[in-house]
Structures are given as structure tokens and as C-alpha cells.
Protein backbone atom coordinates (compact mmCIF):
# COMPACT_ATOMS: atom_id res chain seq x y z
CA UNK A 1 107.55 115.89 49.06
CA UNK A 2 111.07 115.63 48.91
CA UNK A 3 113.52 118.89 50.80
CA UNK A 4 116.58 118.78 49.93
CA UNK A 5 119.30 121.29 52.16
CA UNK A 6 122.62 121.58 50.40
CA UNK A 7 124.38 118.23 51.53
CA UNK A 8 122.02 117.00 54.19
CA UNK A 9 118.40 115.47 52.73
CA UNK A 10 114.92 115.77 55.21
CA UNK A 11 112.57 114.61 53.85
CA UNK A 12 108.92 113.92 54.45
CA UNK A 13 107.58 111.11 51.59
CA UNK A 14 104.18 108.83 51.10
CA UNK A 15 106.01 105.73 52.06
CA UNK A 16 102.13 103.84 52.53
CA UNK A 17 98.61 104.77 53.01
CA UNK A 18 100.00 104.28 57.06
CA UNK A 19 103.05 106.73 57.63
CA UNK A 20 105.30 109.40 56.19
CA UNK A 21 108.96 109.36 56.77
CA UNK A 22 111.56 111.68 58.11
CA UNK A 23 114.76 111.02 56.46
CA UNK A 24 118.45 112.51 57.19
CA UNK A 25 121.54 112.27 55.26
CA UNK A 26 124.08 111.56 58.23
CA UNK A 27 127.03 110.71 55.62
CA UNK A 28 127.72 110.49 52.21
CA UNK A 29 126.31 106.96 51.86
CA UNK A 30 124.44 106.64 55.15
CA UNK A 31 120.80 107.95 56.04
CA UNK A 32 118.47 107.84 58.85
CA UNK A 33 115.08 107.12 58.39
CA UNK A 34 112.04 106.92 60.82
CA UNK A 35 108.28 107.35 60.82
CA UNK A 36 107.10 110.85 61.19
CA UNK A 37 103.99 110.63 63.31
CA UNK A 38 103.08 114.29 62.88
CA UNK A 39 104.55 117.96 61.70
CA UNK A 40 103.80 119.94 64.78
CA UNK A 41 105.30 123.30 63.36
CA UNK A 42 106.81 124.26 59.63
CA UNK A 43 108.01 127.97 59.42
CA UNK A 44 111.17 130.15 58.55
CA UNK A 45 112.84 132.71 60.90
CA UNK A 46 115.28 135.59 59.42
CA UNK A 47 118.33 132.80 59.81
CA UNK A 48 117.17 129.02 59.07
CA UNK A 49 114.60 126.70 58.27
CA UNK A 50 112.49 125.17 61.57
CA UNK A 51 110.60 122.20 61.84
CA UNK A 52 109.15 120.67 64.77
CA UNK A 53 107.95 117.26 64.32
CA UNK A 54 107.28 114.14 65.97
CA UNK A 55 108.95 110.77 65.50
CA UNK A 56 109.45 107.65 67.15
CA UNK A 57 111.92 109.73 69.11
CA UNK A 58 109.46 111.82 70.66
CA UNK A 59 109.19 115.75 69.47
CA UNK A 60 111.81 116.44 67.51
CA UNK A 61 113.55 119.93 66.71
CA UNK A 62 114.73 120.24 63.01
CA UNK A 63 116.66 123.37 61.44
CA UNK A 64 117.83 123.40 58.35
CA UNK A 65 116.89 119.71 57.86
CA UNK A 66 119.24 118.69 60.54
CA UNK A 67 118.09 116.97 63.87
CA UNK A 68 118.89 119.44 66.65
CA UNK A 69 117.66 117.55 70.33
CA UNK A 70 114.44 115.18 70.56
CA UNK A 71 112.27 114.39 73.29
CA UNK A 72 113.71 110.57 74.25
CA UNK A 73 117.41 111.88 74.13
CA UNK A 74 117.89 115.34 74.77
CA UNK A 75 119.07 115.22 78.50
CA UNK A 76 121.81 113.00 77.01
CA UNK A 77 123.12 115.80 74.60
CA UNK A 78 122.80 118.56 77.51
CA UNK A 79 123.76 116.55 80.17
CA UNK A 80 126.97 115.77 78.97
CA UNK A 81 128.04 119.20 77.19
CA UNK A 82 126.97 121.53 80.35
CA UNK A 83 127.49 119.54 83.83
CA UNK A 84 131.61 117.96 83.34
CA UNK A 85 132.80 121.78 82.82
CA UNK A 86 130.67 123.02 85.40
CA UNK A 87 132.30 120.39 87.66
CA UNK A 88 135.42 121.17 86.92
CA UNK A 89 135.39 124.53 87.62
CA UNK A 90 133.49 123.46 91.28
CA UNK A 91 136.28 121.17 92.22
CA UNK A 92 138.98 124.02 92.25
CA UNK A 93 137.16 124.67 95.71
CA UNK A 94 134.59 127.06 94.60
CA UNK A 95 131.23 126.44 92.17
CA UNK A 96 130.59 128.59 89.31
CA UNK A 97 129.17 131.74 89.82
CA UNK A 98 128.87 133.70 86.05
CA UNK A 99 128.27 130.80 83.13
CA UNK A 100 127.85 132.25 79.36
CA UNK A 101 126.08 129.87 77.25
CA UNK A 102 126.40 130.68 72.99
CA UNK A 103 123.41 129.05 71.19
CA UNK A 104 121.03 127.30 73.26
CA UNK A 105 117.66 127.85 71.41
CA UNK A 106 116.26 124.87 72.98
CA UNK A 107 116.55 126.68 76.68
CA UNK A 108 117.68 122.89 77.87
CA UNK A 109 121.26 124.44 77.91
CA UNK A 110 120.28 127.45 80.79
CA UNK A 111 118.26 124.36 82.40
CA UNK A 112 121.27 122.61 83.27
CA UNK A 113 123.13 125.37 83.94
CA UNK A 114 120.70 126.57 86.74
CA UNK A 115 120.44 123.61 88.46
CA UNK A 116 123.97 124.76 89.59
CA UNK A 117 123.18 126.26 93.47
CA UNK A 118 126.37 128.39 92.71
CA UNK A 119 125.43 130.36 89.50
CA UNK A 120 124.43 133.65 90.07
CA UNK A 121 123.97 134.53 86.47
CA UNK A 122 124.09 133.14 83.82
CA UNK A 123 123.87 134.75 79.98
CA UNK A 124 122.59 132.76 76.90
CA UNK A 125 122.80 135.08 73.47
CA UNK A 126 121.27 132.68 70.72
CA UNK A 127 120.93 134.22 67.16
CA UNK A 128 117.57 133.17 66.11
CA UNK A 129 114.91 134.94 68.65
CA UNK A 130 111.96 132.72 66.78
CA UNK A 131 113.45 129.30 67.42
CA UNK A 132 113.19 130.35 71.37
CA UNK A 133 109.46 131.29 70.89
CA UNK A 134 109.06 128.18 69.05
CA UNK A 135 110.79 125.92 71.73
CA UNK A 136 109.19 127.18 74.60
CA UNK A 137 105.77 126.97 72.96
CA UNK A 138 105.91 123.72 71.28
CA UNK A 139 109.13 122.33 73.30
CA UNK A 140 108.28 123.52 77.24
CA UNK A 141 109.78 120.11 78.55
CA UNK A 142 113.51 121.10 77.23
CA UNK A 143 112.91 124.54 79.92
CA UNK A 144 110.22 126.69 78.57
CA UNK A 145 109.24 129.54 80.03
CA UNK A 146 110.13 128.63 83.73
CA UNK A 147 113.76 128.84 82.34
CA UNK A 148 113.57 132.21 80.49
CA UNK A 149 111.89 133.85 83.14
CA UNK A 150 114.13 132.12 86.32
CA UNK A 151 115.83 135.57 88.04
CA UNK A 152 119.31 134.97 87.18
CA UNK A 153 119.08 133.98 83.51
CA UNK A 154 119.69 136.76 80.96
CA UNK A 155 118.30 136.35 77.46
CA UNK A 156 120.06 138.27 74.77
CA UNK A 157 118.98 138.09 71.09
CA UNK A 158 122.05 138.70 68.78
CA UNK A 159 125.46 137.38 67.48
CA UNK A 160 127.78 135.28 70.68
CA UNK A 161 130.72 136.12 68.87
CA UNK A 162 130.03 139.67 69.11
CA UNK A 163 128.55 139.63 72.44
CA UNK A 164 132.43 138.03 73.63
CA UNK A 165 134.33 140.31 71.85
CA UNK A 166 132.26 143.29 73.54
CA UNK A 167 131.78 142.18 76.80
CA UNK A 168 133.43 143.50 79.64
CA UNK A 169 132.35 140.89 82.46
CA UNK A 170 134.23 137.49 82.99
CA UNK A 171 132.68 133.94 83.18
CA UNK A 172 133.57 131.18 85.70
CA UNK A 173 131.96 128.87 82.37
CA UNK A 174 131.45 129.27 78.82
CA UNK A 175 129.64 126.86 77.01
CA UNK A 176 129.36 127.04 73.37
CA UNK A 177 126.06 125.22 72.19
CA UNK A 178 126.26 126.35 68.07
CA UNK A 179 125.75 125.09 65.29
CA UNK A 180 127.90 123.01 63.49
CA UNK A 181 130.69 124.33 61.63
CA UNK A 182 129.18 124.28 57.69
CA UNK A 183 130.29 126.68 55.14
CA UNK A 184 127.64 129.38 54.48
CA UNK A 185 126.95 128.79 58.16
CA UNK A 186 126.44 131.42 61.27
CA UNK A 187 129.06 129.45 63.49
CA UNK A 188 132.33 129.00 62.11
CA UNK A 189 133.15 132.33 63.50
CA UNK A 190 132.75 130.32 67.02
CA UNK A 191 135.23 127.47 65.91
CA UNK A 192 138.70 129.73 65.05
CA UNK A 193 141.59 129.85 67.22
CA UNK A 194 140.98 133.66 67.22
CA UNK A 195 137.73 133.35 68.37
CA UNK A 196 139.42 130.67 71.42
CA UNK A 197 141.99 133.10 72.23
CA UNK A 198 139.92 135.92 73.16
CA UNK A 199 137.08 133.66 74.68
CA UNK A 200 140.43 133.02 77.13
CA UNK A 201 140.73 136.53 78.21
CA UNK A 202 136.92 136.75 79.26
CA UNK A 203 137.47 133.06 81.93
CA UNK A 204 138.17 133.74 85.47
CA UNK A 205 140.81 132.16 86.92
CA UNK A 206 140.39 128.23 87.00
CA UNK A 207 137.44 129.07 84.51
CA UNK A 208 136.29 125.87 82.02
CA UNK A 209 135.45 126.72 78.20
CA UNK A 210 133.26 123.84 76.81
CA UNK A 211 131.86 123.72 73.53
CA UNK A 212 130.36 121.12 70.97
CA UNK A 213 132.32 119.35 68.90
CA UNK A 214 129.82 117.40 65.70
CA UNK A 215 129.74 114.08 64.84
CA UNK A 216 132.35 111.71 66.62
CA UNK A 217 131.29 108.43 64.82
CA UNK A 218 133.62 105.30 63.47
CA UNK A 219 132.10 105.68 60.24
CA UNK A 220 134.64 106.61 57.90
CA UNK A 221 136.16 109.93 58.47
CA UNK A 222 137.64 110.08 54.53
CA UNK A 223 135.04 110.39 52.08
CA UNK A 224 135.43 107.71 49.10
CA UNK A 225 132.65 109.57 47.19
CA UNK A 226 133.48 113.51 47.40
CA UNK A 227 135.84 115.74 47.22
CA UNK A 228 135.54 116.70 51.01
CA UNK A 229 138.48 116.04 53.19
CA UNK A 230 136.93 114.71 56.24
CA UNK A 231 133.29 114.80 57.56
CA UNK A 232 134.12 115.57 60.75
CA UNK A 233 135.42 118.39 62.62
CA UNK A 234 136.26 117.22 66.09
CA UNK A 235 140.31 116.61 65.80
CA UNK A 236 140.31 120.45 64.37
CA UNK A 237 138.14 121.58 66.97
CA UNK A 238 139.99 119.64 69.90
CA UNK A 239 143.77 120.88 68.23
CA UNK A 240 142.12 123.87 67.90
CA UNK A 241 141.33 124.36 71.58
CA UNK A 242 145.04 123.01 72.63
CA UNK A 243 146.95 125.64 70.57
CA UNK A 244 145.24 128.14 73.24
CA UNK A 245 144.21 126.55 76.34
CA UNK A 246 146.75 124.09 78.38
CA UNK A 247 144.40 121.41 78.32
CA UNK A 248 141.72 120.42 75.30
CA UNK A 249 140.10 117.26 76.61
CA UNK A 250 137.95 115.28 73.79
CA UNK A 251 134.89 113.29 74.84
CA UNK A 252 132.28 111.93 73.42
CA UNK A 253 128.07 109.86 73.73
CA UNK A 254 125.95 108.02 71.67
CA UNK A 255 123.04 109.97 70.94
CA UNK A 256 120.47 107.97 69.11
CA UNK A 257 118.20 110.50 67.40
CA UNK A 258 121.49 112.43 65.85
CA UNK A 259 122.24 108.81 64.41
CA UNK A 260 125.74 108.89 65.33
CA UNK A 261 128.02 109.47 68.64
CA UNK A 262 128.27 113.17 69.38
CA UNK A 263 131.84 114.99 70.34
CA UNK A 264 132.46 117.44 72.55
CA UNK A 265 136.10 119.32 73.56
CA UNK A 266 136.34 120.84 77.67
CA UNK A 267 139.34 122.91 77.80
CA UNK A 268 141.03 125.20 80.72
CA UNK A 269 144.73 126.30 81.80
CA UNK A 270 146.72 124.37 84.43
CA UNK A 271 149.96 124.44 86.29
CA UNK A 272 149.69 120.47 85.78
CA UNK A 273 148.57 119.96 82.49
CA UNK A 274 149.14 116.34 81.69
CA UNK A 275 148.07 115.76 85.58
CA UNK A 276 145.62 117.20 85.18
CA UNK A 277 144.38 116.41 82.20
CA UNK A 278 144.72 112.17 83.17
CA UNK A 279 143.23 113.23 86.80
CA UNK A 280 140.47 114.06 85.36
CA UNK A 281 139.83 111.40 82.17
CA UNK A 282 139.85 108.62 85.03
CA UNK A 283 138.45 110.00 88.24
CA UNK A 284 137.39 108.59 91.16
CA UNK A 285 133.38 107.40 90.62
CA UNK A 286 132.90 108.79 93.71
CA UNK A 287 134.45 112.11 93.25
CA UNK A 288 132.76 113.17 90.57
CA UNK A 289 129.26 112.17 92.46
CA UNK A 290 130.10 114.43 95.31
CA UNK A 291 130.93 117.28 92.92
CA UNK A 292 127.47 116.42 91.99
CA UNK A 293 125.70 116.28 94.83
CA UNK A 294 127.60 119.42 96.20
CA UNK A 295 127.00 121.52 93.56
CA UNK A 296 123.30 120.80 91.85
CA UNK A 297 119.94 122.12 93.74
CA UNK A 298 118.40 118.85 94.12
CA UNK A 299 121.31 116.41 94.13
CA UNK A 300 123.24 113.98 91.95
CA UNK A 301 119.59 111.70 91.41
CA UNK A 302 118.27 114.63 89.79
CA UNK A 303 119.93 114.05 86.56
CA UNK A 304 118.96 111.69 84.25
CA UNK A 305 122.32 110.80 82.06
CA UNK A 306 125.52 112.19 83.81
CA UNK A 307 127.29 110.69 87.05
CA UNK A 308 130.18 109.68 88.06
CA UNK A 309 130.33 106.02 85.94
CA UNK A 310 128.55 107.64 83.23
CA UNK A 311 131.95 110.73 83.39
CA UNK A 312 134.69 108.08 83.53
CA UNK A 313 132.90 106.24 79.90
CA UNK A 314 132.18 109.87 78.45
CA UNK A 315 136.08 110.28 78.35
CA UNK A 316 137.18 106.55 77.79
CA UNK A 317 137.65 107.48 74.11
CA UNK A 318 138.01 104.43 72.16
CA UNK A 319 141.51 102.81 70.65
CA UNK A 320 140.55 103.88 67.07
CA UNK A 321 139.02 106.92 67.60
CA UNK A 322 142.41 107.85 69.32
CA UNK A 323 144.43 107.02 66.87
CA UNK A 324 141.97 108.93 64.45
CA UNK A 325 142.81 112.00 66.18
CA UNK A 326 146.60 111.60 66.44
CA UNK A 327 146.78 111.99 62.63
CA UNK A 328 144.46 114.86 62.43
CA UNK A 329 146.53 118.33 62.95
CA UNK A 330 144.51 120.91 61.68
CA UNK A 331 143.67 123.93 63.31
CA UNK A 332 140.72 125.94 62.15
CA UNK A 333 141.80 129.78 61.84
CA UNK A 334 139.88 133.06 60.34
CA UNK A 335 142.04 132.30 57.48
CA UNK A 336 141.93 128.79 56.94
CA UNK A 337 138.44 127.40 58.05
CA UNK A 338 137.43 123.91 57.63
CA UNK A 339 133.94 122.97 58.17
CA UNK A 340 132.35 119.94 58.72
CA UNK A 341 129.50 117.99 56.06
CA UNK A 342 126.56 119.34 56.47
């Protein structure tokens, strides 16, 4: 049984009388296959396609053929987008108090989040109401229900791009955790400078806007085989971010189950922006594990992925992958959207 989603190919085929396979198109020209042990959950909701499988990754959340977090590397992909902003904000003197979090199905998002001692409240509006019910019955390690029902977590069902431009409170933290930027998508919406400006005017002072930034791989960024421009949306996203905040700071892990290194973009306003910006690319080790064990409930050891070692090689962007963004300049606007393969 072959699905195939626009660009991207899942697929579930009778490789042997043994195994079936689970196969993604990362690239034009590169795929991921594995084993699929078992389909654990096949549905629908109003807004994508949702599988829940198991691979040799562990459980494994699929939308819209696309691998979203799995069991074996999850904490890496949430670790790394939520706790470096939150950080940030904490060493201005004072932890976050208010964190909004767009997307987040998975609830691992609000886990890391809440770890924070400082946060107060935090609100998560995710778009697809069944892809929470799914995670937190089929998913409960990624935050389940302990998560959704925790006393200062708000859960709101609806559009985050409508739920910014209508809110009147202000966030010490916003982390965007979307989807990807594909045309015919929910979340390009989330990616345009207009969207970045007004996100500005709902940050405290000192306040840290985080959000994910797709695949930040050295495979080839220019396509030999299609008529797409680039594959990747991270220098957009990151130029993006720097046309309205003083500081758009790239980054970027390995996450094994997505195939591919994964990018993210922290941004914020400073008085010192290139000090700032190289103050905190090459921190001191320790600093960072202070922040740490300052600002999380049950200390720096409680994480499983993110210290202060782990910060300084998250931002350690590679020679080529520099010089890959220097000759990107795009910005991504209402009017002139560019979306990543997918």
C-alpha cells in the first residue's frame, strides 16, 4: 500500500513475509526508510492526516506523511527549541513568567516549558484539537494528561495567528512549534515578517521569540531535479526574523528520526546587538548550567539533551552552512511567501 502526500512519500509496503516499511521522501532524491513494527493509530482530523506508528525509533507521530517527534529523539527536538530562549530571557535577571507556545500537539512543548519554576502561565493554542487527544492517549510519555491538566497551562483549540493578533496580554516567551512552511499549508501565516512584527508588540521587555526553523541539512539546498528554488527555509526564516528583531540567532541539531539536522532561529531586541548576539553563540559552559540549574524545578540533570556544552555546539554553526546563509536574502512576506519542500 503505497500513500503518496503531494511531494513527501509514506509509505507502508510488503517488503518480506517479516516486516513492512515506513518510508519518507526527505529530498528530491533522498528517502528514509525503516521497519514499521506496528500502526498503533490511522485516522483523519478536520486539518491533516495522523498516523501513529512504531519504528525502530520508538512510537512515532506522523501527519500528513511527515515524521513529527518519535519516542528515541523527541527530548532532542524540544529540548533545544524551548529551554535556550527560556534562558535567555532568565539571564536578564528575572525567569520567565507568561510563555505562549503556537503548535505543540505533542504536549512535549508545555512539558518543557513548565519545568521552568518561574512560569506562571503559560498558553499553547494548537489547531488540530484531535492530534492532542491522540497524543496524550497513545503518546502520554511526550506530557499527556499530567501536562494538560498542570494549573498554569492553558489549552486553547483554534488558529495562533489569530489568537496573537487578538490578544491583549504580553509574553516573557513565545515559542512557535508549527508546521513547516508548505504551500496549501496552515502555517505560513506564522513565517511572514507581518506576522514577526506584531508577535514583537505582544514580548515584554527583554522577552525571547523562538520558533522552528525546517530542515538545516548539507544536502544540497538547490534542487537539480525541480523547479523549486531551495528546499529549505531556514536563511528566509532567520532574515526574516532580523528585518524585525535586533538579533535573529540561527542554530541548529541532528535529529535522527527527521533524517536530517533540524534549524531553529531565537530572536530578541538589544542595546548590544552584535554583543550580544556573540555573548551568547559562545558562552561560558558554566553559565549557561547555572541558568539551568537556577531556573528548572528539578535542576540542570533533569534534562536529557540541553546543557551548557550541548548550547555552545547547538550554535557552532558549521563553515558551509554559514556561508549557505550569507547568500540567502529572502524574506518571507504576506505577499511574497516562500515555502519550504514538503
Amino acid at each position: 500500500m503505497d500513500l503518496e502526500n503531494s511531494n513527501r512519500l509514506a509509505c507502508a509496503s510488503r517488503m518480506s513475509r517479516d516486516y513492512f516499511t515506513f518510508r519518507e521522501l526527505i529530498f528530491p532524491g533522498l528517502k528514509y526508510e525503516m521497519n514499521l513494527k506496528r500502526v498503533m493509530h490511522s485516522t483523519r482530523s478536520e486539518h491533516q492526516d495522523i498516523d501513529i506508528i512504531e519504528t525502530c525509533f520508538g512510537k512515532t507521530l506522523v501527519t500528513d506523511g511527515l515524521t513529527q517527534s518519535s519516542e528515541f529523539d523527541e527530548f532532542v527536538y524540544h529540548e533545544t527549541l524551548v529551554h535556550p530562549a527560556m534562558i535567555k530571557f532568565a539571564s536578564e535577571g528575572k525567569g520567565p513568567e507568561s510563555v505562549f507556545i503556537g503548535g505543540g500537539g505533542e504536549l512535549a512543548t508545555m512539558r518543557e516549558v513548565l519545568r521552568h519554576k518561574s512560569v506562571k502561565r503559560v498558553v499553547m493554542v494548537d489547531l488540530d484539537q484531535k492530534i492532542v487527544e491522540l497524543c496524550k492517549e497513545y503518546l502520554p510519555e511526550w506530557g499527556g494528561e499530567k501536562v494538560a491538566s498542570e494549573p498554569r497551562a492553558t489549552l486553547v483549540f483554534g488558529d495562533a495567528h489569530e489568537y496573537i493578533l487578538n490578544t491583549e496580554e504580553v509574553f516573557d516567551v513565545i515559542i512557535m512549534d508549527i508546521s513547516d512552511p508548505v504551500e496549501a499549508g496552515p502555517g505560513i501565516a506564522l513565517y511572514t515578517k507581518e506576522f514577526y512584527e506584531f508577535a514583537l508588540t505582544k514580548l515584554s521587555r527583554g522577552g525571547v521569540f523562538v520558533t522552528q526553523a525546517g530542515m538545516a541539512s548539507v544536502v544540497p539546498s538547490i534542487t537539480a531535479n525541480s523547479n523549486l528554488e531551495d528546499a529549505m527555509c531556514f536563511a528566509p526564516i532567520r532574515n526574516t526574523l532580523a528585518s524585525v528583531f535586533d538579533v535573529a540567532m540561527p542554530y541548529k541539531v541532528n535529529i535522527p528520526s527527521f533524517g536530517t539536522d533540524w534549524g531553529f532561529v531565537m530572536a530578541f531586541n538589544s542595546d548590544d546587538p552584535a554583543g550580544s548576539s556573540n555573548s551568547w553563540r559562545l558562552p561560558s559552559v558554566q553559565m549557561i548550567d547555572n541558568l539551568l540549574d537556577q531556573q528548572l524545578s528539578e535542576g540542570s540533570a533533569s534534562l536529557q539533551h540541553y546543557d551548557g556544552i550541548t548550547h555552545c555546539h547547538l550554535f557552532a554553526v558549521t563553515k558551509s552552512f554559514r556561508k549557505y546563509l550569507e547568500t540567502d536574502k529572502r524574506i518571507m512576506t504576506k505577499e511574497n511567501p516562500i515555502y519550504m519542500f514538503g
